[in-house]
Protein backbone atom coordinates (compact mmCIF):
# COMPACT_ATOMS: atom_id res chain seq x y z
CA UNK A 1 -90.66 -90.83 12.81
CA UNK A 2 -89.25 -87.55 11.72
CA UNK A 3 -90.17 -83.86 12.24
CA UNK A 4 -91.47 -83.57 8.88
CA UNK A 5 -93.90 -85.86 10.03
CA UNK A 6 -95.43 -83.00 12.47
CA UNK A 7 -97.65 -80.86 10.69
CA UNK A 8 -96.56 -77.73 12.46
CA UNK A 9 -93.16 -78.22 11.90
CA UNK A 10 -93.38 -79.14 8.65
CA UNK A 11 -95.71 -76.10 7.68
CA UNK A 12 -93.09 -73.98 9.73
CA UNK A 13 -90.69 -74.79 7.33
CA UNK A 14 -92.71 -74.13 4.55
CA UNK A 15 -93.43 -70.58 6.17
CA UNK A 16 -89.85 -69.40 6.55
CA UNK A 17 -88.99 -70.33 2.51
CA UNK A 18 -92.32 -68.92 1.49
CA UNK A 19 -91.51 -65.19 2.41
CA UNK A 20 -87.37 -65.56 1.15
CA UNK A 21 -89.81 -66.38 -2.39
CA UNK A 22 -92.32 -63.57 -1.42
CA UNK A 23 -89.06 -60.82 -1.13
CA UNK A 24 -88.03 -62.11 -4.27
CA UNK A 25 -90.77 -62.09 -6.16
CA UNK A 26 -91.52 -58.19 -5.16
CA UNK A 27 -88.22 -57.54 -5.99
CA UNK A 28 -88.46 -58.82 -9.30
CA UNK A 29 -91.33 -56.48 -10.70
CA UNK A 30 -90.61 -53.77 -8.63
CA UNK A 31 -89.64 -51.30 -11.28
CA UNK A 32 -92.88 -52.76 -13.70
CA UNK A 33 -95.29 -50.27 -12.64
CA UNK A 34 -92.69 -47.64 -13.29
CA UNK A 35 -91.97 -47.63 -17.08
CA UNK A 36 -93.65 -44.63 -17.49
CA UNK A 37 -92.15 -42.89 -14.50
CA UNK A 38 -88.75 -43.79 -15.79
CA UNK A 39 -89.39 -41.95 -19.04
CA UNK A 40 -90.60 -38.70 -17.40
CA UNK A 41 -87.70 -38.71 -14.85
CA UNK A 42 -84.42 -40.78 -16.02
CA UNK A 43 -85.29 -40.17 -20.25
CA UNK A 44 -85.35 -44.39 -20.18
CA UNK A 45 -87.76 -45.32 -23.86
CA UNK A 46 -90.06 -48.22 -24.05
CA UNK A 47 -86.84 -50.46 -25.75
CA UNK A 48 -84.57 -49.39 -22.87
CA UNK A 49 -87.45 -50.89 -20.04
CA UNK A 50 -87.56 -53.76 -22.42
CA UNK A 51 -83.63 -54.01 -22.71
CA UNK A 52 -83.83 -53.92 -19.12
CA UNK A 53 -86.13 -55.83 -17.78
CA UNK A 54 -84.90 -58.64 -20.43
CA UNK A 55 -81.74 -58.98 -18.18
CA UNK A 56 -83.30 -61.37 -16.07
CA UNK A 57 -82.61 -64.19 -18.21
CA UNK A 58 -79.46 -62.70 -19.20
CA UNK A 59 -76.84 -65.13 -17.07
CA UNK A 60 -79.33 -67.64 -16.31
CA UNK A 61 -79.91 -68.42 -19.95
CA UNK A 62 -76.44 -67.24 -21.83
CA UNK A 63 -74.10 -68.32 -19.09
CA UNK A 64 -75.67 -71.75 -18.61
CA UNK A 65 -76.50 -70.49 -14.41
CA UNK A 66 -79.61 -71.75 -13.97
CA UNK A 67 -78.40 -74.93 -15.03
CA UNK A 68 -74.84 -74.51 -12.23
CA UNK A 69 -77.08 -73.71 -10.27
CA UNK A 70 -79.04 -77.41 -9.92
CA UNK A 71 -76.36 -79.41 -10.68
CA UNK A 72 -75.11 -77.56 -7.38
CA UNK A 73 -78.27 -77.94 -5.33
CA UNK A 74 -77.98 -81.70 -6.35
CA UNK A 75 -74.33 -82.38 -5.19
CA UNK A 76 -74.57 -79.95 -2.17
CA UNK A 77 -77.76 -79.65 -1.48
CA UNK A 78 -80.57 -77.36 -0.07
CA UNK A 79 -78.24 -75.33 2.90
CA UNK A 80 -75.09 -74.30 0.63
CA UNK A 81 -76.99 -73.86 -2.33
CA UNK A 82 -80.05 -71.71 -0.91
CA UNK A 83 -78.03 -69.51 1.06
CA UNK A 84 -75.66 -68.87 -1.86
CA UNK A 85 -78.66 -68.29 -4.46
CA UNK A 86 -80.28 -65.72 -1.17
CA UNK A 87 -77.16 -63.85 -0.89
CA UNK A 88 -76.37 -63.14 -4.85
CA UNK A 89 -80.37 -61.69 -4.81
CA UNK A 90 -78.81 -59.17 -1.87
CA UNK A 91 -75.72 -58.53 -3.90
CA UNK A 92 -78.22 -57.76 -7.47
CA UNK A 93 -80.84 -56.00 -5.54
CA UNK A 94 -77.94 -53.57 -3.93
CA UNK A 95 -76.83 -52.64 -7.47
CA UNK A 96 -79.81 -52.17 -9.05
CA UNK A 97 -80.99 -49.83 -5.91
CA UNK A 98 -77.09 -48.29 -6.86
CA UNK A 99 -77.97 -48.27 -10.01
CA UNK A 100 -80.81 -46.09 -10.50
CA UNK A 101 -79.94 -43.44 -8.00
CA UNK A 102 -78.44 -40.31 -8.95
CA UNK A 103 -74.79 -41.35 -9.17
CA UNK A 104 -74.50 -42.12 -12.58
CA UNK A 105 -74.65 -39.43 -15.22
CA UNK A 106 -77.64 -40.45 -17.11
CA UNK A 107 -76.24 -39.07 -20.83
CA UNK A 108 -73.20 -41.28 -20.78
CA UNK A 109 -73.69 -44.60 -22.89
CA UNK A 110 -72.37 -47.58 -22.80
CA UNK A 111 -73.41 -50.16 -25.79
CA UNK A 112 -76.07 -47.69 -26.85
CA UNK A 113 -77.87 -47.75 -23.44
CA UNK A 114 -77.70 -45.42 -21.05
CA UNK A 115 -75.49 -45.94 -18.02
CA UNK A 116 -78.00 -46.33 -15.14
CA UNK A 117 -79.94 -49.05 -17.64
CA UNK A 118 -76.70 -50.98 -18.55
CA UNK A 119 -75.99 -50.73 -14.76
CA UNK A 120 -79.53 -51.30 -13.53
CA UNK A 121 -79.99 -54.34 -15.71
CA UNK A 122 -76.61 -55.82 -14.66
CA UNK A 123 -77.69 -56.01 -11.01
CA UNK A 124 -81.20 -57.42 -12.25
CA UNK A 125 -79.36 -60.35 -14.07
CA UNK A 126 -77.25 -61.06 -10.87
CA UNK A 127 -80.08 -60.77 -8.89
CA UNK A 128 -82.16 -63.03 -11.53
CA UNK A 129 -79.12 -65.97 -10.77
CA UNK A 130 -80.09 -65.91 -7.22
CA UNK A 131 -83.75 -65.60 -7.48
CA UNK A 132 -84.62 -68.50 -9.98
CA UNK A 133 -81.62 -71.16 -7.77
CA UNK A 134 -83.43 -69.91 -5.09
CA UNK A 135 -86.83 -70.83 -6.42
CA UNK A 136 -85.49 -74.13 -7.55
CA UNK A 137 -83.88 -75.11 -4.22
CA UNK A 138 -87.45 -74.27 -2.37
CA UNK A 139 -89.32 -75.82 -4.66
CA UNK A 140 -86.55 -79.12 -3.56
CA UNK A 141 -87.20 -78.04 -0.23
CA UNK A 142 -91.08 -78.82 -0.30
CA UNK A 143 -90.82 -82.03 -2.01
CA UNK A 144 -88.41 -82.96 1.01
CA UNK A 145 -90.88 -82.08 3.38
CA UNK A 146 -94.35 -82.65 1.60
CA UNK A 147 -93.92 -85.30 -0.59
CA UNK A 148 -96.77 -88.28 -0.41
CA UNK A 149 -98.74 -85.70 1.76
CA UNK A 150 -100.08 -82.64 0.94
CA UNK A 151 -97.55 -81.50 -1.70
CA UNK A 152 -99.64 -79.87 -4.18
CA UNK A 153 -101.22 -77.91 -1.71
CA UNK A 154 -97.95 -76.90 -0.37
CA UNK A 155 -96.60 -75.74 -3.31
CA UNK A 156 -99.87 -73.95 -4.20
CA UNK A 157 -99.81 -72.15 -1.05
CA UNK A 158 -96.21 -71.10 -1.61
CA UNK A 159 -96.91 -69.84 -4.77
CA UNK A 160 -99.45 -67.79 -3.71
CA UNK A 161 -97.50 -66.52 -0.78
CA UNK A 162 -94.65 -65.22 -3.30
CA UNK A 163 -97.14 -63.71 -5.21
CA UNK A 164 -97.99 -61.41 -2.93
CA UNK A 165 -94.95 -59.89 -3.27
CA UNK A 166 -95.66 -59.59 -7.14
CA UNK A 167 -98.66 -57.53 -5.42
CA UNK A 168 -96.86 -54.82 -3.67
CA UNK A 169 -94.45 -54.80 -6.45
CA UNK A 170 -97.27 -53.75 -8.83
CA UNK A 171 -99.46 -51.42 -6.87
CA UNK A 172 -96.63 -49.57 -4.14
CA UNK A 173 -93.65 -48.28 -6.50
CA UNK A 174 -95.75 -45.84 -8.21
CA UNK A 175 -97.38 -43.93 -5.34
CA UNK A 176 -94.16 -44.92 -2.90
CA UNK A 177 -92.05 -43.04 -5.97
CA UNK A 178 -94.31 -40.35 -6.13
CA UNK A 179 -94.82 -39.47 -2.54
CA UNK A 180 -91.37 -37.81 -2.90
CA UNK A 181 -91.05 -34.50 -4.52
CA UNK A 182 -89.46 -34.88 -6.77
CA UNK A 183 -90.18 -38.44 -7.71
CA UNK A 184 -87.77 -41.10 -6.36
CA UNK A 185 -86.91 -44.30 -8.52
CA UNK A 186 -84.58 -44.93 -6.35
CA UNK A 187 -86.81 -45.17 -2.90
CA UNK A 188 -88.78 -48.28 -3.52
CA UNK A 189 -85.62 -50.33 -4.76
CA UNK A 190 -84.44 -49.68 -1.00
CA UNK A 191 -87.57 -50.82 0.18
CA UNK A 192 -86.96 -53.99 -1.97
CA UNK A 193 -83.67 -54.71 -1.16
CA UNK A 194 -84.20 -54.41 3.10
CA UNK A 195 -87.10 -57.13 1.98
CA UNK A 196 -84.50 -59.27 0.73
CA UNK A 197 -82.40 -59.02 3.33
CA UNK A 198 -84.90 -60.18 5.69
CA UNK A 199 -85.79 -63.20 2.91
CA UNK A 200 -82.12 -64.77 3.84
CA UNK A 201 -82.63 -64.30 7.08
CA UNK A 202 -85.76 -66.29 7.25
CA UNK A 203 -84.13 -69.04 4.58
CA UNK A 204 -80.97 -69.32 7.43
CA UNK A 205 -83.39 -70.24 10.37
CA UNK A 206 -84.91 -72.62 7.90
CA UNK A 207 -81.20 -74.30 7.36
CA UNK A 208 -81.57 -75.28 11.06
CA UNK A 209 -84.47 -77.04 10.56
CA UNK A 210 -83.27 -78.57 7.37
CA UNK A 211 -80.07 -79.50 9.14
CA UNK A 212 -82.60 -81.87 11.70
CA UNK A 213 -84.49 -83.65 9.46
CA UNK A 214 -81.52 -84.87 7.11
CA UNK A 215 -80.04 -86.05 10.50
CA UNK A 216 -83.03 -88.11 10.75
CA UNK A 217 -83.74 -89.58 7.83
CA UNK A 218 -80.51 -91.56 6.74
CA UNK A 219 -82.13 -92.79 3.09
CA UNK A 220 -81.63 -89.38 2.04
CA UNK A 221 -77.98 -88.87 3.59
CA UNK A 222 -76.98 -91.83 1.61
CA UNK A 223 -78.71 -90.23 -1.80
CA UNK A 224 -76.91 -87.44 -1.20
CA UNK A 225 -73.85 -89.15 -0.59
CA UNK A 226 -73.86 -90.48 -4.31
CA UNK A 227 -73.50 -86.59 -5.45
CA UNK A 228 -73.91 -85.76 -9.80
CA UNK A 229 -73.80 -87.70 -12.07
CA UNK A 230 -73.68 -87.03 -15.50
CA UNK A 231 -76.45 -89.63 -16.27
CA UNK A 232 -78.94 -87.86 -14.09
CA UNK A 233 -79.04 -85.18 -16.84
CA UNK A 234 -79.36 -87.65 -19.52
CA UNK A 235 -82.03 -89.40 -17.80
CA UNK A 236 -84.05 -86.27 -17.42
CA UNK A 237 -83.35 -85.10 -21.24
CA UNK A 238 -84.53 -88.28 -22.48
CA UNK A 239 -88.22 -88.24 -20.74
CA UNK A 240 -91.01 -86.56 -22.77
CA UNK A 241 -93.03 -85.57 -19.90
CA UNK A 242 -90.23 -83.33 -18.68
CA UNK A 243 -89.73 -81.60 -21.92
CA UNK A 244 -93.41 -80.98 -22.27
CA UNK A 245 -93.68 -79.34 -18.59
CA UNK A 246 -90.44 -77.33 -19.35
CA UNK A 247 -92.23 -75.97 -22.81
CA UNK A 248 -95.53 -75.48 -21.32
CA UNK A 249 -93.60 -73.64 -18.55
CA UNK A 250 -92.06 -71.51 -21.00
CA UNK A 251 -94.83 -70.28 -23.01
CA UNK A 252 -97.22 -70.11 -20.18
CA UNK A 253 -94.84 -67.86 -18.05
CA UNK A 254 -94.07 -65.90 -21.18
CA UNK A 255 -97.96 -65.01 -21.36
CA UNK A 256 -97.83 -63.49 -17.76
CA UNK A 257 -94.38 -62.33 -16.09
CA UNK A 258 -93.44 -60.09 -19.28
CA UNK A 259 -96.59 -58.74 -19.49
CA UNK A 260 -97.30 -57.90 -16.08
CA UNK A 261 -93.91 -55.83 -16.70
CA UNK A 262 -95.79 -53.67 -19.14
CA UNK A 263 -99.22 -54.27 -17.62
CA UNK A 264 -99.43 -50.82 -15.62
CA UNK A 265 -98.80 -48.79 -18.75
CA UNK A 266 -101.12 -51.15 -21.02
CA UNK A 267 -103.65 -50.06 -18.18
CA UNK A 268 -102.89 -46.40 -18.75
CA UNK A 269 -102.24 -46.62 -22.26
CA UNK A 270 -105.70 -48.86 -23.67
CA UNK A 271 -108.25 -48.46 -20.74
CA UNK A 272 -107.58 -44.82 -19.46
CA UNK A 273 -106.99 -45.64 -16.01
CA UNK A 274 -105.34 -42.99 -14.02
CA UNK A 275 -101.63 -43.28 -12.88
CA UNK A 276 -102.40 -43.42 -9.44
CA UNK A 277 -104.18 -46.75 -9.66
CA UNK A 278 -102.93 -47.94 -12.94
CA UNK A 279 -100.87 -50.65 -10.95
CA UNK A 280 -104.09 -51.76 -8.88
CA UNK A 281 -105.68 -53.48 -11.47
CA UNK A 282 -102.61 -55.94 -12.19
CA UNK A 283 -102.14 -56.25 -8.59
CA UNK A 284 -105.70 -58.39 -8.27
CA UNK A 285 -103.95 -60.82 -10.86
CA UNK A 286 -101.16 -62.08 -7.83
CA UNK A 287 -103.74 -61.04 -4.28
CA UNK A 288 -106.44 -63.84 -6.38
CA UNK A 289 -103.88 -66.75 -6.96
CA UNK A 290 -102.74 -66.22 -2.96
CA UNK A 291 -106.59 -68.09 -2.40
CA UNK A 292 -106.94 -69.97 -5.86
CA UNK A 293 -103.71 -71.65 -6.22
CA UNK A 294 -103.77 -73.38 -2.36
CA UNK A 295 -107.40 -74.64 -3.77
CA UNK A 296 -106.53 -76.32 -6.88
CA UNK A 297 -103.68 -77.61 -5.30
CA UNK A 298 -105.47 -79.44 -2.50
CA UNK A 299 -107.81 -80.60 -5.65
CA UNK A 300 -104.90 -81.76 -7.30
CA UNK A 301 -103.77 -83.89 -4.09
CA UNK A 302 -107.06 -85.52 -3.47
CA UNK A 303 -108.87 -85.69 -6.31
CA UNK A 304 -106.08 -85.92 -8.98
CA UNK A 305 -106.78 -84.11 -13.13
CA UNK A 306 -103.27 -82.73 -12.67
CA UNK A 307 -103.30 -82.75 -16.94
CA UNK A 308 -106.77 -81.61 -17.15
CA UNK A 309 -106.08 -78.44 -14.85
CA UNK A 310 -103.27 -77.15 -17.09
CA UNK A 311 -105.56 -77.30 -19.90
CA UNK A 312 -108.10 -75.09 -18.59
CA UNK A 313 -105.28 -72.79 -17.30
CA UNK A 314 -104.12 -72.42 -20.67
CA UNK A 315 -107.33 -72.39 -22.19
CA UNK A 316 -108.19 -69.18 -19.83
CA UNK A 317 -104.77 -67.56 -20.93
CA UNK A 318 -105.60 -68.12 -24.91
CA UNK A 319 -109.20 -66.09 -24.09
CA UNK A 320 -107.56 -63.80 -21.66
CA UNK A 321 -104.74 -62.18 -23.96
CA UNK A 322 -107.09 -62.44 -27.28
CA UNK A 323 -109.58 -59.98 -25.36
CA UNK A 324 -107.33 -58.00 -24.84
CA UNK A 325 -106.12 -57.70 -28.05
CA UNK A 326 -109.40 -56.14 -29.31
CA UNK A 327 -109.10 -52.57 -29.61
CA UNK A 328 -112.56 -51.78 -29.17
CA UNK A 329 -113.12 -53.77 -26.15
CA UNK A 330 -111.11 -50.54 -23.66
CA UNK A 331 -113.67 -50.40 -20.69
CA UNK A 332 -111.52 -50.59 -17.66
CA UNK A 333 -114.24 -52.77 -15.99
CA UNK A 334 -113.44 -55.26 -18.92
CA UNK A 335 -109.66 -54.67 -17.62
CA UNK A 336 -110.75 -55.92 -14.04
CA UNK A 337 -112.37 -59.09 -15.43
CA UNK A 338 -110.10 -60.56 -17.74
CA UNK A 339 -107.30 -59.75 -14.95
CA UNK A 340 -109.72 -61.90 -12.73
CA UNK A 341 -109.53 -64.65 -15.10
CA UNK A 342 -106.19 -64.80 -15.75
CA UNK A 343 -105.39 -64.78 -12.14
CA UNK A 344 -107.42 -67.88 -12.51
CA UNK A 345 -105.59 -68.96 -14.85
CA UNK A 346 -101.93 -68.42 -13.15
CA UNK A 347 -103.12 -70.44 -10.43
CA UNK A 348 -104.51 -73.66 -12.73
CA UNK A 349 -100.89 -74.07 -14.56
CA UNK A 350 -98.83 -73.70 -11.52
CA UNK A 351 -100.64 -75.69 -9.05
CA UNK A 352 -100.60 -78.79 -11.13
CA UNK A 353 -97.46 -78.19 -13.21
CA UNK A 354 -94.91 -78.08 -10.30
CA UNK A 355 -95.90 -80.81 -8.66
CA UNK A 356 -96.39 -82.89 -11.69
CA UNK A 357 -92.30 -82.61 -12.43
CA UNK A 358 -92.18 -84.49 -9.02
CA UNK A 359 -93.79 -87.05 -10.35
CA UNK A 360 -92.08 -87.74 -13.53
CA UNK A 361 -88.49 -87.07 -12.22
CA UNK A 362 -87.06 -89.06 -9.33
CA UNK A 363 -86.14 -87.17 -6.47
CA UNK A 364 -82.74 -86.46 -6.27
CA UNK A 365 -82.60 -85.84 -9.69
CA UNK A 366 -85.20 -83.04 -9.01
CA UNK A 367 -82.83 -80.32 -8.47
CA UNK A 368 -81.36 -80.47 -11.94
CA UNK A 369 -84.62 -80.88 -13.31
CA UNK A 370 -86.24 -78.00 -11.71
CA UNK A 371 -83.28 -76.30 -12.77
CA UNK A 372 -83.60 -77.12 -16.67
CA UNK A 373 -87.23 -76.11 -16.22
CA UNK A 374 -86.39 -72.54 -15.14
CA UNK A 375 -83.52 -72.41 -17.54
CA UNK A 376 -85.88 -72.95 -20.50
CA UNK A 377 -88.48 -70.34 -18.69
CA UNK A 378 -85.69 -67.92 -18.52
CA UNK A 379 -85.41 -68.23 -22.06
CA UNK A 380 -89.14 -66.38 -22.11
CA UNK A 381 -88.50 -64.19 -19.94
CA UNK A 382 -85.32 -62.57 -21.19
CA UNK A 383 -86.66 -62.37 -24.66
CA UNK A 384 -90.47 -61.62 -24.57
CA UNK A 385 -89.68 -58.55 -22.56
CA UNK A 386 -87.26 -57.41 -25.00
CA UNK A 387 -89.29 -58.02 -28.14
CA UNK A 388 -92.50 -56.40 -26.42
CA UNK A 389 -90.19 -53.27 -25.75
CA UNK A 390 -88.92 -52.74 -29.43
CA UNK A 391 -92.02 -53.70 -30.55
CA UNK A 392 -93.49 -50.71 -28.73
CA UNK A 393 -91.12 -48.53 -29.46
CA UNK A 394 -91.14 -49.23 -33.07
CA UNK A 395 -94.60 -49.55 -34.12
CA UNK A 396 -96.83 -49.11 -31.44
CA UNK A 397 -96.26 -44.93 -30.86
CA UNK A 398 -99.70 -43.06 -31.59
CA UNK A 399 -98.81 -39.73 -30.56
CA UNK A 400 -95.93 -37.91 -28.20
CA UNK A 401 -96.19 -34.78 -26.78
CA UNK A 402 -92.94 -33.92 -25.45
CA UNK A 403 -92.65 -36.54 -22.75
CA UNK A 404 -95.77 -37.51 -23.01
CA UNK A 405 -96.08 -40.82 -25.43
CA UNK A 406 -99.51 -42.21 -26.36
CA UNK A 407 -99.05 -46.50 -27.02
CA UNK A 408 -101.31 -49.29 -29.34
CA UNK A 409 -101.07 -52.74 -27.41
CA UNK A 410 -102.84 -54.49 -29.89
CA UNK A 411 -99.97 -56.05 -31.66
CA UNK A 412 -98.08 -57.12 -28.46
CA UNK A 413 -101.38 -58.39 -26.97
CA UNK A 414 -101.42 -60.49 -30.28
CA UNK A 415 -98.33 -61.72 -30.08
CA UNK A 416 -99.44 -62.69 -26.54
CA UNK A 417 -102.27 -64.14 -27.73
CA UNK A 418 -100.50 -66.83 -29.82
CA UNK A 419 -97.85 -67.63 -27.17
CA UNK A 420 -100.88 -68.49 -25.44
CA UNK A 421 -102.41 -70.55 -27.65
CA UNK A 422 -99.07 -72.80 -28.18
CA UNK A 423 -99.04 -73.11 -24.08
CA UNK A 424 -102.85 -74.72 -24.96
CA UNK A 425 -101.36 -77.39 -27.70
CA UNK A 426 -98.48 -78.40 -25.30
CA UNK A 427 -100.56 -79.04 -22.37
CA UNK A 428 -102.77 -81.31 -24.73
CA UNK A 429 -100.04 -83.03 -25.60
CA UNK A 430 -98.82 -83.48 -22.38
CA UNK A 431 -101.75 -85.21 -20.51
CA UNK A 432 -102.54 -87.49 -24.17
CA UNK A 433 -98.39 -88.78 -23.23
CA UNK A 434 -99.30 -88.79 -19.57
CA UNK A 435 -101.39 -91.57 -20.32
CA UNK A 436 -99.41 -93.71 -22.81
CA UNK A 437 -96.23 -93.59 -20.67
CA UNK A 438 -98.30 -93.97 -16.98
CA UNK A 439 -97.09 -90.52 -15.49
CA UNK A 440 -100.34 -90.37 -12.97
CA UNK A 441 -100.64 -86.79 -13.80
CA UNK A 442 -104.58 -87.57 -13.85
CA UNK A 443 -104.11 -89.47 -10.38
CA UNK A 444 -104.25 -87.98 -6.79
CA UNK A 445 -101.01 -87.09 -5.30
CA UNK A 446 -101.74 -88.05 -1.34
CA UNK A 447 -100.90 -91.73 -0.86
């Protein structure tokens, strides 16, 4: 018998991981709703946002940390590693708040960009290192805890916890920014970074806990004991079912975290929504999966159609982003409802697909493979922000009035729109291989 075993304590732990995700999370759209802001006040262009916000994926992907990062959660496992991962997002968040303040002298260049966006974005990508370990070390963390019991639920529910970060981040900055005359960039980054702060604490009291339970359960002091091996990696390369979650993680995620960057100036831009509550309609997308995602995870537990439920997800993304391609269709009630149904949609994938990689990949080779995962989704989201930004900037301009720039979405929303509709092929494929090699994605998850 071991704490894990007690429902409260187990659900504690769950609690204190789910905000250090829920800081992070805000942190990293924070600036989203402010693309246009940035413009008016700091001269940044649609590319430069883009440039900027593609920094995310910048070390993860190009420097291989991402992938550090689990072979490092594997060999030392979920104390070192998370506190590490929490304390880089401090370091990032610190810069970035640095960053965008008024100490650099926003003319001066440095590889074209301006100096507070070469600056800004290298405190994102730091921050982006400790944010995605982090993510991967929790999402260890609740397999340790939750596994054989109610683990889909568990990661459902601390999905949707985290994404009610992504909710403040997309309806507060704006208004926060503007209730300061003039206009502070700078004021909601601080908000962001005390949030983070607090997010390590809470992952540090959860170390304690962690600390008990390995104490107690001497199978998994002894797997731990064996450490990395290069053969874990091979082991995980070789399965299908784990390159067909990592894909359908990357195109799915590519259909929603880059464009909820942009998604408060597509709001201003195609359905005429004021500035002031521009960000409000993208916020329902994360406040809905914070219900939906806990229920299709408990469906996934008990009743199994872990396969099926990505497909409909990504069925719902393909009609999402194809509506809103349509120029003609620019009623902001129409705005409301297809958010509505993607927010359905981000909490089909997720719910089944993170729990699924549990049961492909044995567990202590989960860390690595979580790891890969959010590697190859880094490689998404570092370079669908970037081509969405020159894309605007390039061939999307209507009209500009001084500071004032009028912007098309259609083509982005089309190039959405066909991400979305690869995300739809791979989850086919992945629940007709499901079958043939005996994954159980179809099967409950509660034994």
């Amino acid at each position: 018998m071991t704490i894990k075993e007690s429902k409260l304590k187990r659900w504690t732990a769950l609690a204190l991981v789910s905000f250090t995700m829920l800081a992070a999370y805000m942190m990293t759209d924070l600036l989203s709703p402010l693309m246009d802001l940035l413009r008016e006040t700091k001269g940044w262009n649609a590319d430069e946002f883009g440039w900027y916000m593609s920094a995310y994926g910048w070390f993860n992907v190009f420097l291989g940390m991402l992938l550090i990062g689990g072979i490092i959660l594997d060999k030392k496992g979920i104390r070192f590693t998370g506190l590490t991962s929490a304390s880089l997002m401090v370091i990032g968040s610190v810069i970035q708040y640095y960053a965008v303040s008024e100490t650099f002298d926003s003319n001066q260049l440095i590889w074209g960009y301006k100096i507070q966006v070469f600056y800004g974005a290298l405190g994102y990508a730091l921050f982006a290192v400790g944010a995605e370990t982090t993510g991967i070390t929790i999402s260890k963390v609740l397999v340790k805890w939750f596994k054989g019991k109610e683990l889909a639920l568990a990661m459902g529910v601390q999905v949707g916890v985290a994404r009610i970060g992504t909710f403040f981040a997309l309806v507060i900055p704006l208004p926060f920014a503007k209730y300061f005359n003039p206009p502070s960039i700078s004021a909601p980054l601080l908000f962001g970074t005390i949030l983070i702060l607090i997010g390590l604490l809470t992952f540090f009291i959860y170390t304690f806990m962690d600390k008990k339970l390995e104490k107690e359960e001497n199978g998994i002091e002894q797997e731990q004991e064996e450490g990395f091996r290069l053969s874990d990696l091979v082991f995980i390369v070789k399965n299908k079912g784990f390159w067909l979650i990592a894909i359908l993680c990357l195109l799915f995620y590519s259909c929603v975290f880059p464009f909820l960057k942009f998604a408060t100036s597509f709001m201003i831009h195609k359905f005429h929504v004021p500035e002031e509550l521009a960000g409000d309609i993208p916020g329902m997308l994360p406040f809905g999966t914070l219900l939906l995602t806990p229920i299709f995870g408990s469906i996934y537990d008990k009743k199994g159609k872990g396969a099926t439920i990505m497909i409909i997800g990504a069925m719902l993304l393909v009609l999402v982003h194809l509506l809103f391609s349509i120029p003609s269709l620019d009623n902001w009630i129409i705005a409301v409802v297809l958010m509505i149904i993607l927010g359905i949609a981000f909490s089909l994938v997720p719910s089944a697909m993170w729990p699924s990689l549990a049961k492909i990949i044995p567990e202590k080779q989960l860390g690595s493979a979580y790891a890969m995962t959010f590697f190859i989704q880094n490689i998404g989201l570092a370079g669908v922000p970037l081509l969405i930004g020159k894309v605007l900037q390039n061939y999307c301009i209507v009209s500009q009035t001084g500071e004032k720039i009028t912007y098309n979405y259609t083509l982005p929303e089309t190039l959405f729109t066909g991400i979305a509709l690869l995300s739809l092929l791979v989850a086919i494929a992945l629940k007709v291989v499901s079958k043939k090699a005996g994954y159980g994605l179809e099967d409950p998850n509660m034994q």
